[in-house]
N, C-alpha and C. Protein backbone atom coordinates (compact mmCIF):
# COMPACT_ATOMS: atom_id res chain seq x y z
N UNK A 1 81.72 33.87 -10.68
CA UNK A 1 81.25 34.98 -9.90
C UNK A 1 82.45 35.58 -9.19
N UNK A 2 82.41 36.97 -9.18
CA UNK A 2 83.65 37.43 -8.80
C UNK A 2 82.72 38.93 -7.96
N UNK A 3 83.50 39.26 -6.30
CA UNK A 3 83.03 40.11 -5.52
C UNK A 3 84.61 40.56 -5.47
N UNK A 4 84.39 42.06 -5.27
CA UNK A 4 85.83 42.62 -5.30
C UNK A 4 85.32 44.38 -4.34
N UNK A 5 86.14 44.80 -4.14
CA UNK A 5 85.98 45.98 -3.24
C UNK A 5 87.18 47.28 -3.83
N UNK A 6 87.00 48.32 -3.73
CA UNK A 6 88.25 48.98 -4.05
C UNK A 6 88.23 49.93 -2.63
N UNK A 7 89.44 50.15 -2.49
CA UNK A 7 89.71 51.07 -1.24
C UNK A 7 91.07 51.68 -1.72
N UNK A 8 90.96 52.97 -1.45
CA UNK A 8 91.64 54.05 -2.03
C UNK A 8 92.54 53.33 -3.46
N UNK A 9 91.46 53.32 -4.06
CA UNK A 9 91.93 53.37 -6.13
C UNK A 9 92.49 51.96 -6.19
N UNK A 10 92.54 51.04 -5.21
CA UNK A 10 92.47 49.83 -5.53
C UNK A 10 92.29 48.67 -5.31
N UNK A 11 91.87 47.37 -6.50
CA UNK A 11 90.54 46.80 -6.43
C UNK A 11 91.01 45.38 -6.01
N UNK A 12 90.11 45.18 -5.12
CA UNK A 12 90.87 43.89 -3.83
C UNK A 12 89.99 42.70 -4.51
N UNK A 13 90.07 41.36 -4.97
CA UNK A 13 89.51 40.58 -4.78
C UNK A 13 88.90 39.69 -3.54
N UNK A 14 87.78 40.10 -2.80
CA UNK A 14 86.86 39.48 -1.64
C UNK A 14 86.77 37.79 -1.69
N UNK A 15 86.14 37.52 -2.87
CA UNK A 15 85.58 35.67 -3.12
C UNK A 15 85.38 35.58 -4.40
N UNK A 16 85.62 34.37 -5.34
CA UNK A 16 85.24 34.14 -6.48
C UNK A 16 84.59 32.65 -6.27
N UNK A 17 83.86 32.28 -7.35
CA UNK A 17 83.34 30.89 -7.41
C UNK A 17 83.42 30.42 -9.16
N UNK A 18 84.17 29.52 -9.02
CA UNK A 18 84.05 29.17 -10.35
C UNK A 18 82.46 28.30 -11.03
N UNK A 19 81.64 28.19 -11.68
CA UNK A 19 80.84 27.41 -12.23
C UNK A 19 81.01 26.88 -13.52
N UNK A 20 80.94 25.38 -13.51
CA UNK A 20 81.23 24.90 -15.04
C UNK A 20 79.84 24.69 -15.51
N UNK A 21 79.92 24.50 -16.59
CA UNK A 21 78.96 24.71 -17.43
C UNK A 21 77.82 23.49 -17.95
N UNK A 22 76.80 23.47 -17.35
CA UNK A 22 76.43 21.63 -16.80
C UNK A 22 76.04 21.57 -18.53
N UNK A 23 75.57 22.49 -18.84
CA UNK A 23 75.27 22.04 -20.67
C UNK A 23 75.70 23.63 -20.99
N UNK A 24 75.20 23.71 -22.90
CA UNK A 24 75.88 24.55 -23.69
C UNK A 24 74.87 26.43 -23.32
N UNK A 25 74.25 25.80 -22.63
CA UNK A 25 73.04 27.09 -22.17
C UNK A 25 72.94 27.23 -20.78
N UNK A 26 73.91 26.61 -19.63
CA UNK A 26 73.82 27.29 -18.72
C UNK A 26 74.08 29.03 -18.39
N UNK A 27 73.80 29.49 -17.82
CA UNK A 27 74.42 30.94 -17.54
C UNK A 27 74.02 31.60 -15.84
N UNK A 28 74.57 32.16 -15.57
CA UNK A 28 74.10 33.00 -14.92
C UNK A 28 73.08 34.03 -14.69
N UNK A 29 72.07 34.32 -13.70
CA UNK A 29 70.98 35.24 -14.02
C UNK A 29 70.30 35.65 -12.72
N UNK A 30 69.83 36.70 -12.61
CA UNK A 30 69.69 37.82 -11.52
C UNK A 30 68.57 39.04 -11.50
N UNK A 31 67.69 38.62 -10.43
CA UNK A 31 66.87 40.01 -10.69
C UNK A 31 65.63 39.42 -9.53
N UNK A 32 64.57 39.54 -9.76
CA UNK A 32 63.60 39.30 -8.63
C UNK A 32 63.27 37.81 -8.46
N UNK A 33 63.37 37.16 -7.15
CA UNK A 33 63.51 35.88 -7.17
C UNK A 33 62.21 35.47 -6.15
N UNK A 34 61.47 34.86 -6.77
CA UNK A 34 60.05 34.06 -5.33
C UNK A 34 60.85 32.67 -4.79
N UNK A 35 60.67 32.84 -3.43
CA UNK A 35 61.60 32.00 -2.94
C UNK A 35 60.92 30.86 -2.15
N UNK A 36 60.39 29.79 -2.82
CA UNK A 36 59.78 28.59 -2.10
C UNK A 36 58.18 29.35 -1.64
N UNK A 37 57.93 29.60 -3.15
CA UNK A 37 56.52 30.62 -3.06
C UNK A 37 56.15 31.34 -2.12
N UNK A 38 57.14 32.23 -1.43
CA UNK A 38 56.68 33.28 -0.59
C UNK A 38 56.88 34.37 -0.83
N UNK A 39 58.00 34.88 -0.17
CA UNK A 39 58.60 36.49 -0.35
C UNK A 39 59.73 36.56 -1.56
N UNK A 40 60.01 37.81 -1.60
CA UNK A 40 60.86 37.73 -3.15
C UNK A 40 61.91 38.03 -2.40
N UNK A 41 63.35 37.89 -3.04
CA UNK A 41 64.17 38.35 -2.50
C UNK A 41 65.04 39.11 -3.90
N UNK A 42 65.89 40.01 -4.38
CA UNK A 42 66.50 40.69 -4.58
C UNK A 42 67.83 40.43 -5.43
N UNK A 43 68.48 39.34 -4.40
CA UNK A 43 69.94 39.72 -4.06
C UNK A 43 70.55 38.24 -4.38
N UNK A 44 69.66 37.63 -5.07
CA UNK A 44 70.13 36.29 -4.90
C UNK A 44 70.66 35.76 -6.71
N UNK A 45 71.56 35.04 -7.05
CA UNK A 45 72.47 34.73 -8.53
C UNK A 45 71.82 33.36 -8.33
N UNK A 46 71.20 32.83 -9.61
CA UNK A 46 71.11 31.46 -9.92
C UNK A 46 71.79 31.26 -10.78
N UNK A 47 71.72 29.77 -11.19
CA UNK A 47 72.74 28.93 -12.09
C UNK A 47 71.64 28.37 -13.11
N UNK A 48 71.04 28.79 -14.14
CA UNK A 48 70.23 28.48 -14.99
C UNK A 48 70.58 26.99 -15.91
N UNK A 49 70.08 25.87 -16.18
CA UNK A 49 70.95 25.29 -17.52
C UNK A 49 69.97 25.08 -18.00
N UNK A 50 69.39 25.23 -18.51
CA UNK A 50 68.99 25.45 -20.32
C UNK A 50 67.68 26.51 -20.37
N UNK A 51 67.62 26.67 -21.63
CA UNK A 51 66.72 27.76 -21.94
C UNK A 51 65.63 28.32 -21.26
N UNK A 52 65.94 29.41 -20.69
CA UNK A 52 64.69 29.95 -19.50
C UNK A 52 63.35 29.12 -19.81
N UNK A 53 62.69 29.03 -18.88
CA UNK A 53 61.29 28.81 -18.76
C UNK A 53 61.01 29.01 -17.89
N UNK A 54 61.61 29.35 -16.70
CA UNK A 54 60.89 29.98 -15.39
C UNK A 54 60.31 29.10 -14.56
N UNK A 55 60.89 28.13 -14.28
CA UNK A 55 60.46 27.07 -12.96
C UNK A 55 62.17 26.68 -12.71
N UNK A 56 61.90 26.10 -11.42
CA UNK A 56 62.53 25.17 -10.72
C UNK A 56 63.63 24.65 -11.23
N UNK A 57 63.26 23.98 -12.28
CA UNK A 57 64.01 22.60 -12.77
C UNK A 57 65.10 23.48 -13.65
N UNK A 58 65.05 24.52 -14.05
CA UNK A 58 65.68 25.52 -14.60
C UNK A 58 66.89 25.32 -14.10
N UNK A 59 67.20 26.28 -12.71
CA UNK A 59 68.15 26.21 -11.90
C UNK A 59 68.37 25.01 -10.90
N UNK A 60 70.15 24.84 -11.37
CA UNK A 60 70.34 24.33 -10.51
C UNK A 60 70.93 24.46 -9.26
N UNK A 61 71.32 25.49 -8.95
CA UNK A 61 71.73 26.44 -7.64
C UNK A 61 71.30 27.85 -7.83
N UNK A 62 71.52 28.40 -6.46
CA UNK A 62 71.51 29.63 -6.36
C UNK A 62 72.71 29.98 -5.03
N UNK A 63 72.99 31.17 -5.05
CA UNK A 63 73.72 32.20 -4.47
C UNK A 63 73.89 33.54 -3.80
N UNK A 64 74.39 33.75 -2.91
CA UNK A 64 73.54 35.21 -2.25
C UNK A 64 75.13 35.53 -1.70
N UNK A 65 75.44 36.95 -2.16
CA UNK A 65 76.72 37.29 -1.42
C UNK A 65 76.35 38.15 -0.01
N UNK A 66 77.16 37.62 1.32
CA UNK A 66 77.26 37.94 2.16
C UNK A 66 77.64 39.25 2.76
N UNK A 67 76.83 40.16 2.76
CA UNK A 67 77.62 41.59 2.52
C UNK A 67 78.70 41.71 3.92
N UNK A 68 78.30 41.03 5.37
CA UNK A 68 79.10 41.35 6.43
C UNK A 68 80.63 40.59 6.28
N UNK A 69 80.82 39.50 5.75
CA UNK A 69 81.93 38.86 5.56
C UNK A 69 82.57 38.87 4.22
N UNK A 70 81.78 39.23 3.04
CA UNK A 70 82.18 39.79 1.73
C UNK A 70 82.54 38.40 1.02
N UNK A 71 81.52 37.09 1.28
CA UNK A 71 81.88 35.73 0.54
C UNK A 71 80.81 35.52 -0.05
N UNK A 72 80.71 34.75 -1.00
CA UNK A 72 79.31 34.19 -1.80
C UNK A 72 79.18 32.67 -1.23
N UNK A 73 77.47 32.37 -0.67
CA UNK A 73 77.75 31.76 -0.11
C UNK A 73 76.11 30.80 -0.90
N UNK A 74 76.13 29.80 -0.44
CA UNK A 74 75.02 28.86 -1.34
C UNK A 74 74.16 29.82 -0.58
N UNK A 75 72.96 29.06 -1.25
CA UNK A 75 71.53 29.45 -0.92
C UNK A 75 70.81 28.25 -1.06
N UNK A 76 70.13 27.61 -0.09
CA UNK A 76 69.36 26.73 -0.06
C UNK A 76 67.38 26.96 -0.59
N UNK A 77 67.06 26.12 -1.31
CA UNK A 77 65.34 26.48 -1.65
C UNK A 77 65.04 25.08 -2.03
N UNK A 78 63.59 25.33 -2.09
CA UNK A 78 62.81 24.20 -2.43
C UNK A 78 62.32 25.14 -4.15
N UNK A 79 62.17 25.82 -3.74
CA UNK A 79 61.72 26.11 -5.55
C UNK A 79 62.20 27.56 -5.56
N UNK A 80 62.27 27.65 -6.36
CA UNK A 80 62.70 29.65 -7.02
C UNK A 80 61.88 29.48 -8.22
N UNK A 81 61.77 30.55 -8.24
CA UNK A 81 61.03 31.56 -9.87
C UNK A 81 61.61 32.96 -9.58
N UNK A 82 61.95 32.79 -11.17
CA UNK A 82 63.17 33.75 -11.34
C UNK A 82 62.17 34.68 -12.48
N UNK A 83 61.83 35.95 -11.87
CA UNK A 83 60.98 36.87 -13.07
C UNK A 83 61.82 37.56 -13.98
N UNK A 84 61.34 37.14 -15.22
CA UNK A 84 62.30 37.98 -16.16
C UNK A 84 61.64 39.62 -15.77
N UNK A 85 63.02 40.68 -16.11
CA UNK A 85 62.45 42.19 -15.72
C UNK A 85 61.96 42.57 -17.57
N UNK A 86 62.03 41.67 -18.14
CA UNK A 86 61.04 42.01 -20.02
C UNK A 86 59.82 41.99 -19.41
């Protein structure tokens, strides 16, 4: 994960996070998130490893970049569901 900013024509690196790859189908993934079955949130990157199915056990982290300090920072949950936008 890489956050970067540009200010006048050029592009600053903010925070990166490296993630290794816990099996051959982890990835990255992003879009509307239910967060410990309540409200959705938006803005938040999980760490998927293996083939979607849309629970829990799916991800094994998640991530939310900090827009006031410009770092990516964990995200703590008891469960996520991650809606595919298909």
């Amino acid at each position: 994960m890489l956050i970067s900013e540009i200010i006048n024509e050029i592009e600053y690196v903010r925070d990166f996070l490296i993630i290794k790859k816990r099996t051959p189908e982890t990835t990255l993934a992003d879009g509307a998130v239910q967060v410990n079955n309540g409200d959705f949130d938006w803005e938040l990157t999980v760490v998927v490893n293996r083939r979607w199915r849309g629970s829990t056990d799916d991800i094994s982290q998640a991530f939310k970049i900090n827009f006031e300090t410009k770092k990516i920072e964990p995200f703590s949950f008891i469960t996520l569901r991650l809606y595919s936008e298909v």
